[in-house]
Protein backbone atom coordinates (compact mmCIF):
# COMPACT_ATOMS: atom_id res chain seq x y z
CA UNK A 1 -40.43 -28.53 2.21
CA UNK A 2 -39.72 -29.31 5.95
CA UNK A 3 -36.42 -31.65 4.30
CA UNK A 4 -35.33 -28.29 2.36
CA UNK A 5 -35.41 -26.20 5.64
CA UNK A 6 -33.61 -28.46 7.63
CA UNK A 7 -30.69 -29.02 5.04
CA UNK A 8 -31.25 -25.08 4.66
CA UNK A 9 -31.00 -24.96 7.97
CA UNK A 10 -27.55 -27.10 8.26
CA UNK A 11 -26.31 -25.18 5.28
CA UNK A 12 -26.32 -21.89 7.39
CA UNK A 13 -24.66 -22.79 10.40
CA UNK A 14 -21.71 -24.57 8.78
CA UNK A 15 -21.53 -21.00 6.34
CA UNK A 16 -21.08 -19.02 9.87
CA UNK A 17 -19.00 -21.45 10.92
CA UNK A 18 -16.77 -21.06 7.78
CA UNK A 19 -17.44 -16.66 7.71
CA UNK A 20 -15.79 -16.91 11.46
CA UNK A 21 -12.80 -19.47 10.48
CA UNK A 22 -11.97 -16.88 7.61
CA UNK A 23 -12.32 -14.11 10.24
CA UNK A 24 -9.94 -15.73 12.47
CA UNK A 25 -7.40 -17.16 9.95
CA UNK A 26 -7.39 -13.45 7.98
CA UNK A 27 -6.61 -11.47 11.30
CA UNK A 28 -4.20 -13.91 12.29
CA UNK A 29 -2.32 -12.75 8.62
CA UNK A 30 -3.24 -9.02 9.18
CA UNK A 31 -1.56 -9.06 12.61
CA UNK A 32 1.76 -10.69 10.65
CA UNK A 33 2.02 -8.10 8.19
CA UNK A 34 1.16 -5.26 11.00
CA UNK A 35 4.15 -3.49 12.18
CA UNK A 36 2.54 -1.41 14.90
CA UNK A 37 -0.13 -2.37 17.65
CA UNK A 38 -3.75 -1.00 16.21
CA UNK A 39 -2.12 1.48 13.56
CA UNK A 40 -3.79 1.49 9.97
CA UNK A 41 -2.05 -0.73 7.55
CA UNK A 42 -0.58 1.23 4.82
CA UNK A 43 -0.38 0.12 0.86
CA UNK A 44 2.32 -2.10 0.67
CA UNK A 45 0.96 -3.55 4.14
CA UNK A 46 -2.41 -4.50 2.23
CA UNK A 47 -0.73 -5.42 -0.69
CA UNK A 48 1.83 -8.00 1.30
CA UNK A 49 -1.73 -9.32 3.02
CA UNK A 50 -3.53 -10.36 0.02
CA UNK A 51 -0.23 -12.12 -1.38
CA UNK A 52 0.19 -14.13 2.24
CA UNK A 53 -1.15 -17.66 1.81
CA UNK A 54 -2.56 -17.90 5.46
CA UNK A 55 -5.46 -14.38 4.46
CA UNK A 56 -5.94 -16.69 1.00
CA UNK A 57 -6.55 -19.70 3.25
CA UNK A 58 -8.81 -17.25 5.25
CA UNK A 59 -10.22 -15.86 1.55
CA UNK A 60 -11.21 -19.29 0.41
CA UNK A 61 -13.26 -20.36 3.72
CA UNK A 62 -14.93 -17.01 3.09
CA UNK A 63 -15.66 -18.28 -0.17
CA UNK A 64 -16.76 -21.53 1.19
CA UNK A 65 -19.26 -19.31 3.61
CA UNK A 66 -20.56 -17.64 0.66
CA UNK A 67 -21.44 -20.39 -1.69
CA UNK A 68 -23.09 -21.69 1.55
CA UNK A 69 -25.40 -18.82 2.48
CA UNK A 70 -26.45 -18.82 -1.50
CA UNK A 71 -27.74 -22.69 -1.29
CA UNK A 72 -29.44 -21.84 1.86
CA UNK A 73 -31.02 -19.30 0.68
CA UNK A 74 -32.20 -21.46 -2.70
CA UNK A 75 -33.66 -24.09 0.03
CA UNK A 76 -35.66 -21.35 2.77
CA UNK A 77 -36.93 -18.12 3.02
CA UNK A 78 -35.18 -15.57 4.16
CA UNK A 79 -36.91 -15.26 7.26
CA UNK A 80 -35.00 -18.53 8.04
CA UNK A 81 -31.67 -17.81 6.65
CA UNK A 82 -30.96 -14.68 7.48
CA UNK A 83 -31.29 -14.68 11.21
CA UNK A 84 -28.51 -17.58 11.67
CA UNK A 85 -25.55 -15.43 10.23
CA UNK A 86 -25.09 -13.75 13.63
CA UNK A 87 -24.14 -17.52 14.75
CA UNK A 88 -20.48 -16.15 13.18
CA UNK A 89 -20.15 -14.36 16.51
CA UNK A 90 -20.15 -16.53 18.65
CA UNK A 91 -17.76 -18.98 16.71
CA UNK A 92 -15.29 -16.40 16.07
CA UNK A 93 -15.15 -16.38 19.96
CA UNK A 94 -14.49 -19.88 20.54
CA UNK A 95 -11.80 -19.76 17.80
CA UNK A 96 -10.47 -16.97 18.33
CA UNK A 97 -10.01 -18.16 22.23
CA UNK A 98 -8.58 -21.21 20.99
CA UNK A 99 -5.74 -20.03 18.98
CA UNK A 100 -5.06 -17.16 21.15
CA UNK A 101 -5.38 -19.26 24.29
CA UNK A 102 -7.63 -16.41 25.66
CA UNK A 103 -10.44 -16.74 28.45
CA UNK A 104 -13.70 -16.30 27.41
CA UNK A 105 -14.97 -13.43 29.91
CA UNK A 106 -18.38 -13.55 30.96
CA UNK A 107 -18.66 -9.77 29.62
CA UNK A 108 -17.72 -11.38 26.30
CA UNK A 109 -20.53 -13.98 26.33
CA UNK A 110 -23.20 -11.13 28.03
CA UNK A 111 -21.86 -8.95 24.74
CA UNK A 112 -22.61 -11.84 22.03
CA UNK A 113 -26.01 -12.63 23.63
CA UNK A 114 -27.00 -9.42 23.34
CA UNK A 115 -25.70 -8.78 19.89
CA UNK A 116 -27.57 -12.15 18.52
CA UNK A 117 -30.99 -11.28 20.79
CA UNK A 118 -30.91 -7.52 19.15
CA UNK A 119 -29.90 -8.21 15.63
CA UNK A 120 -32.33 -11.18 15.19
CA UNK A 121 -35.39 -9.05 16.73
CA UNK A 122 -34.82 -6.18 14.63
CA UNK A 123 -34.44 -8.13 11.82
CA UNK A 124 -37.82 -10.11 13.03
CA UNK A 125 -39.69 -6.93 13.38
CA UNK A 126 -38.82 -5.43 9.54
CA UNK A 127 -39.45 -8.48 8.15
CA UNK A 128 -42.88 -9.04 9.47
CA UNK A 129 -43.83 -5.33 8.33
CA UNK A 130 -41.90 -5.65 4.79
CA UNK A 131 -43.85 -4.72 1.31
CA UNK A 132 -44.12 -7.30 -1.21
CA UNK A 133 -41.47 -4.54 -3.57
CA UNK A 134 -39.18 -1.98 -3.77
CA UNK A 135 -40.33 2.07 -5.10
CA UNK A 136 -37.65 3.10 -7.25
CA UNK A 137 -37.21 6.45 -7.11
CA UNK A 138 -34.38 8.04 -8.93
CA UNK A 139 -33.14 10.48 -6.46
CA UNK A 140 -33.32 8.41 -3.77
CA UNK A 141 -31.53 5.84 -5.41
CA UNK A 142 -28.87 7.84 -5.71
CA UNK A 143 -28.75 10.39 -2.92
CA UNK A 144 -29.32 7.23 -0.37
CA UNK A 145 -25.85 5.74 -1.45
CA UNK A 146 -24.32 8.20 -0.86
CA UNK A 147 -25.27 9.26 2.51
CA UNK A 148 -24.21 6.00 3.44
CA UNK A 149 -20.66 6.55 1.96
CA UNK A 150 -20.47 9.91 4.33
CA UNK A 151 -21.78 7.88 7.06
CA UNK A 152 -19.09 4.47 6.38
CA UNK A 153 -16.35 7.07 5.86
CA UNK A 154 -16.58 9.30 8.67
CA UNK A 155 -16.38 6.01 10.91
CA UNK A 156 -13.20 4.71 8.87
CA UNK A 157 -11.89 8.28 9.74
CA UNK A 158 -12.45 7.59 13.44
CA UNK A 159 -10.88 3.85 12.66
CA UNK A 160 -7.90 5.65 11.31
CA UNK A 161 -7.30 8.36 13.99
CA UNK A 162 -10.27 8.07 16.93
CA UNK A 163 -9.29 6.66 20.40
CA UNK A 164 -7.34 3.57 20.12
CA UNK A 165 -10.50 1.67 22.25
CA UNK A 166 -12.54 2.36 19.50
CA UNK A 167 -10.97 2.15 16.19
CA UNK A 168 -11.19 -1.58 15.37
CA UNK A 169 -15.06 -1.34 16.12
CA UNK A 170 -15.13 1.69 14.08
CA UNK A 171 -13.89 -0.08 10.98
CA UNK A 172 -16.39 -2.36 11.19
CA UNK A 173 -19.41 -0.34 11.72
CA UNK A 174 -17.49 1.29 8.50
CA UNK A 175 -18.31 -1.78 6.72
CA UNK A 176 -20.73 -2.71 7.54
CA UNK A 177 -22.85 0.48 6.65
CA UNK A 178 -21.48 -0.38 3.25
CA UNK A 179 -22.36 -3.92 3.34
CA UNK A 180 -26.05 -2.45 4.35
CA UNK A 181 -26.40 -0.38 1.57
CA UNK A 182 -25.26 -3.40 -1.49
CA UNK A 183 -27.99 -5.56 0.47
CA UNK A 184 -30.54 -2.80 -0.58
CA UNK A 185 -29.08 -2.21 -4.02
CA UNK A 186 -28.56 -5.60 -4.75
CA UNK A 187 -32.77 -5.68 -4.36
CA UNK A 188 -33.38 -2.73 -6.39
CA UNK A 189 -31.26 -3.63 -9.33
CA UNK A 190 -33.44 -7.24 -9.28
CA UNK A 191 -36.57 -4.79 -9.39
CA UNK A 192 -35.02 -2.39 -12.21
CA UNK A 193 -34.05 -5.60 -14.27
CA UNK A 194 -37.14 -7.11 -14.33
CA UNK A 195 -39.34 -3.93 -14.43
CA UNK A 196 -37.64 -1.27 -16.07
CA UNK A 197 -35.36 -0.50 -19.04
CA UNK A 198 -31.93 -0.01 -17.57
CA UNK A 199 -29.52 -0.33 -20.15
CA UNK A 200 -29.31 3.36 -20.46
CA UNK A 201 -30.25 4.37 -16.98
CA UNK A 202 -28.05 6.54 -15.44
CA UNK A 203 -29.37 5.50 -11.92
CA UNK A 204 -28.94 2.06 -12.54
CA UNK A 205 -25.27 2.35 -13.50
CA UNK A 206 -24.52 4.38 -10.47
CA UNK A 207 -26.28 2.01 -8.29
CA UNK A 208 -23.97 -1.11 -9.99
CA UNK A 209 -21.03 1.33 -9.53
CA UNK A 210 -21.78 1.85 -5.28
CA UNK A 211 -21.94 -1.64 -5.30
CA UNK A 212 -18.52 -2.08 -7.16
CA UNK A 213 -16.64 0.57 -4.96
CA UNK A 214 -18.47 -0.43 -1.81
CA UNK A 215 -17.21 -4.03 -1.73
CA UNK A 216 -13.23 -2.65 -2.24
CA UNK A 217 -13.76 0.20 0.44
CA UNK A 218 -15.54 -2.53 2.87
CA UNK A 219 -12.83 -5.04 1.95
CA UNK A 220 -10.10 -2.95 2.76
CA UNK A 221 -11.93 -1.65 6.04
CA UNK A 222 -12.22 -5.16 7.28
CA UNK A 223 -8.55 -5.68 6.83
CA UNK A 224 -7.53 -2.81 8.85
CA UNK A 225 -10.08 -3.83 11.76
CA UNK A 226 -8.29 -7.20 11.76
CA UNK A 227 -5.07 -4.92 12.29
CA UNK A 228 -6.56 -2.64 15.03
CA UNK A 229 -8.12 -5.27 17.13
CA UNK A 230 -9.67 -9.01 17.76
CA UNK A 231 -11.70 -10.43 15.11
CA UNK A 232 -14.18 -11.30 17.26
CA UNK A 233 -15.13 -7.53 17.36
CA UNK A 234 -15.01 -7.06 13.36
CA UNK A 235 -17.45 -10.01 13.01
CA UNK A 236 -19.55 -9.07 15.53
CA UNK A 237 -19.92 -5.19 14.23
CA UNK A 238 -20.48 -6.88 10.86
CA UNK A 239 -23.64 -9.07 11.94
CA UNK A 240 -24.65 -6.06 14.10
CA UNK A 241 -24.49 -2.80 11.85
CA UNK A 242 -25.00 -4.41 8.18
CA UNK A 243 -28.62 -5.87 9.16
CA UNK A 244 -29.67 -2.09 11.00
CA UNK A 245 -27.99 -0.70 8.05
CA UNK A 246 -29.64 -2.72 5.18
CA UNK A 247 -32.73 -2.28 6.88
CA UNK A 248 -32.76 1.27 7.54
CA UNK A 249 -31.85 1.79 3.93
CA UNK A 250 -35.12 -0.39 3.12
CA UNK A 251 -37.29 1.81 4.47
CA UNK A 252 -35.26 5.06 3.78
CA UNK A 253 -34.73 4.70 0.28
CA UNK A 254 -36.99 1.42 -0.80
CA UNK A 255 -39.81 2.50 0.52
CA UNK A 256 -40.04 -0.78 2.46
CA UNK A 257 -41.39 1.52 5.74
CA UNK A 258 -44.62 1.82 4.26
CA UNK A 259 -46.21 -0.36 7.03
CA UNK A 260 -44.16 0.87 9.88
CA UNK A 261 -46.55 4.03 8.90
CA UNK A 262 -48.03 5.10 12.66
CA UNK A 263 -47.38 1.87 14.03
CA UNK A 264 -45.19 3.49 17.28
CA UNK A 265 -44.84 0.04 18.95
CA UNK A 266 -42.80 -2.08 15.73
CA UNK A 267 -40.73 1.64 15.17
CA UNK A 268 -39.80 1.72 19.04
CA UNK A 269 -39.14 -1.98 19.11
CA UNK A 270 -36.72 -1.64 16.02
CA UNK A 271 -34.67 1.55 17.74
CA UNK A 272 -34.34 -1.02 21.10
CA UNK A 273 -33.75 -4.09 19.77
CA UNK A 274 -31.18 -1.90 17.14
CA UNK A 275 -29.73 -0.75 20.77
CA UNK A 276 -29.43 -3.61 22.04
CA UNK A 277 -27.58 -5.25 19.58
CA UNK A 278 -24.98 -2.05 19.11
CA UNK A 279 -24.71 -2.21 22.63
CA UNK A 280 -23.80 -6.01 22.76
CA UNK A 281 -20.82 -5.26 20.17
CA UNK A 282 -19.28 -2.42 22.83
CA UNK A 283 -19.46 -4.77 25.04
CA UNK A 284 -17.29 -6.89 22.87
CA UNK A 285 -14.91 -4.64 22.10
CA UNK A 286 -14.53 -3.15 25.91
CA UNK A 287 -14.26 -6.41 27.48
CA UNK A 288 -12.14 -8.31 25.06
CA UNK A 289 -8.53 -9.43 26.63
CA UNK A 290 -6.72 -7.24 24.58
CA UNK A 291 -8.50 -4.02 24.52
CA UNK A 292 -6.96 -1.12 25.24
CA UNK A 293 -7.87 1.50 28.00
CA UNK A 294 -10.28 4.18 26.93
């Protein structure tokens, strides 16, 4: 078992090594294809970025990432895998300084810190007060998807036409509410599979079909972040917001909260350490070389 962990172990930090090399190489084809400085890419902008070889170079690493984080996840708990995806962040900086020939800022590193020390302590905290499964309950099923589509889209809106200092964030705290929610729904459709009969379940359907739309709307969201600012600041609103996000839909809508039930200290520690970490990515974004001027 120790053998497992350890390769487990290995397995995850050469995936967030990979997730940040896609981030890098993607933005880098975003920013070719963008005509103006932090505008929203338009359809036949998206379209040209999907056909350019350098965001299907970027696509495959991704790919690469992914197939990584799965074996990982075959050889260790979660508890052990999970935590080492916010590694991305601070690999996307290095990169990112690299190609861009950029100085890493000490705001920059004070901004990752924090968004690693908050993510993994929230993430610490649910998991040590997590239920063994998921209540499935029909109309929260449904009616907690799709507060988190209101939620994901009013923050695209504020991508698309906030203040310039805050759009690329904005995107992706966008999609990362999204990528929150599948993380959920991926869980509950395990539970409905293996406990209920779902072939004619309307809930079920519409919790495959959040998934299906979520992943293009988060897709494209990610895309226009890379095209509204450094991808240092998409990744790092990813690995912030999509663990708050998944885990606040646990509790909301899974019923995973049951333990957090009067226990004031875990609750308050989750809002900091949640604080923290959302704090750490404006931090990013503010002290980034290229950001613009509030």
């Amino acid at each position: 078992m120790h053998s497992n962990i350890t390769m487990a172990v290995v397995l995850a930090v050469l995936a967030s090594v990979a997730f940040a090399a896609s981030s890098v190489v993607q933005h880098l084809a975003v920013a070719d294809e963008s005509t103006e400085e932090r505008e929203a890419l338009g359809g036949r902008q998206l379209l040209a970025v999907v056909k350019n070889p350098v965001w299907l170079a970027g696509l495959a690493l991704l790919g690469l990432s992914a197939v990584g984080q799965v074996a990982a996840l075959q050889l260790a708990p979660v508890t052990v895998v999970q935590p080492l995806g916010a590694l991305a962040v601070p690999w996307t900086i290095l990169l990112s300084a690299r190609v861009h020939r950029n100085t890493v800022s000490r705001g920059m590193w004070t901004g990752t810190a924090m968004t690693l020390i908050g993510t993994v302590a929230v993430a610490w905290v649910a998991i040590a007060h997590a239920t063994d499964a998921p209540v499935l309950r029909a109309d929260r099923l449904v009616i907690g998807p799709l507060v988190c589509f209101a939620i994901a889209l009013g923050l695209a809106l504020v991508g698309a036409k906030g203040p310039l200092a805050w759009r690329c964030l904005a995107w992706a705290l966008a999609a990362s509410v999204i990528y929150g929610m599948e993380s959920g729904l991926a869980k509950a459709i395990g539970a409905y599979l293996a406990s209920q009969s779902w072939q004619g379940s309307a809930t079920f359907w519409f919790m495959v079909a959040s998934i299906v739309v979520g992943i293009a709307l988060a897709g494209v969201w990610i895309q226009q972040g890379y095209a509204a600012g450094a991808a240092e600041i998409v990744v790092g609103g990813l690995n912030a917001g999509a663990p708050i996000a998944g885990v606040v839909f646990g509790i909301a809508v899974l019923g995973e909260g049951a333990l957090l039930r009067g226990d004031t200290v875990a609750i308050t520690l989750m809002l900091v350490f949640a604080a923290v970490a959302l704090t750490g990515v404006v931090l990013l974004s503010r002290h980034h070389p290229g950001a613009p001027a509030t």
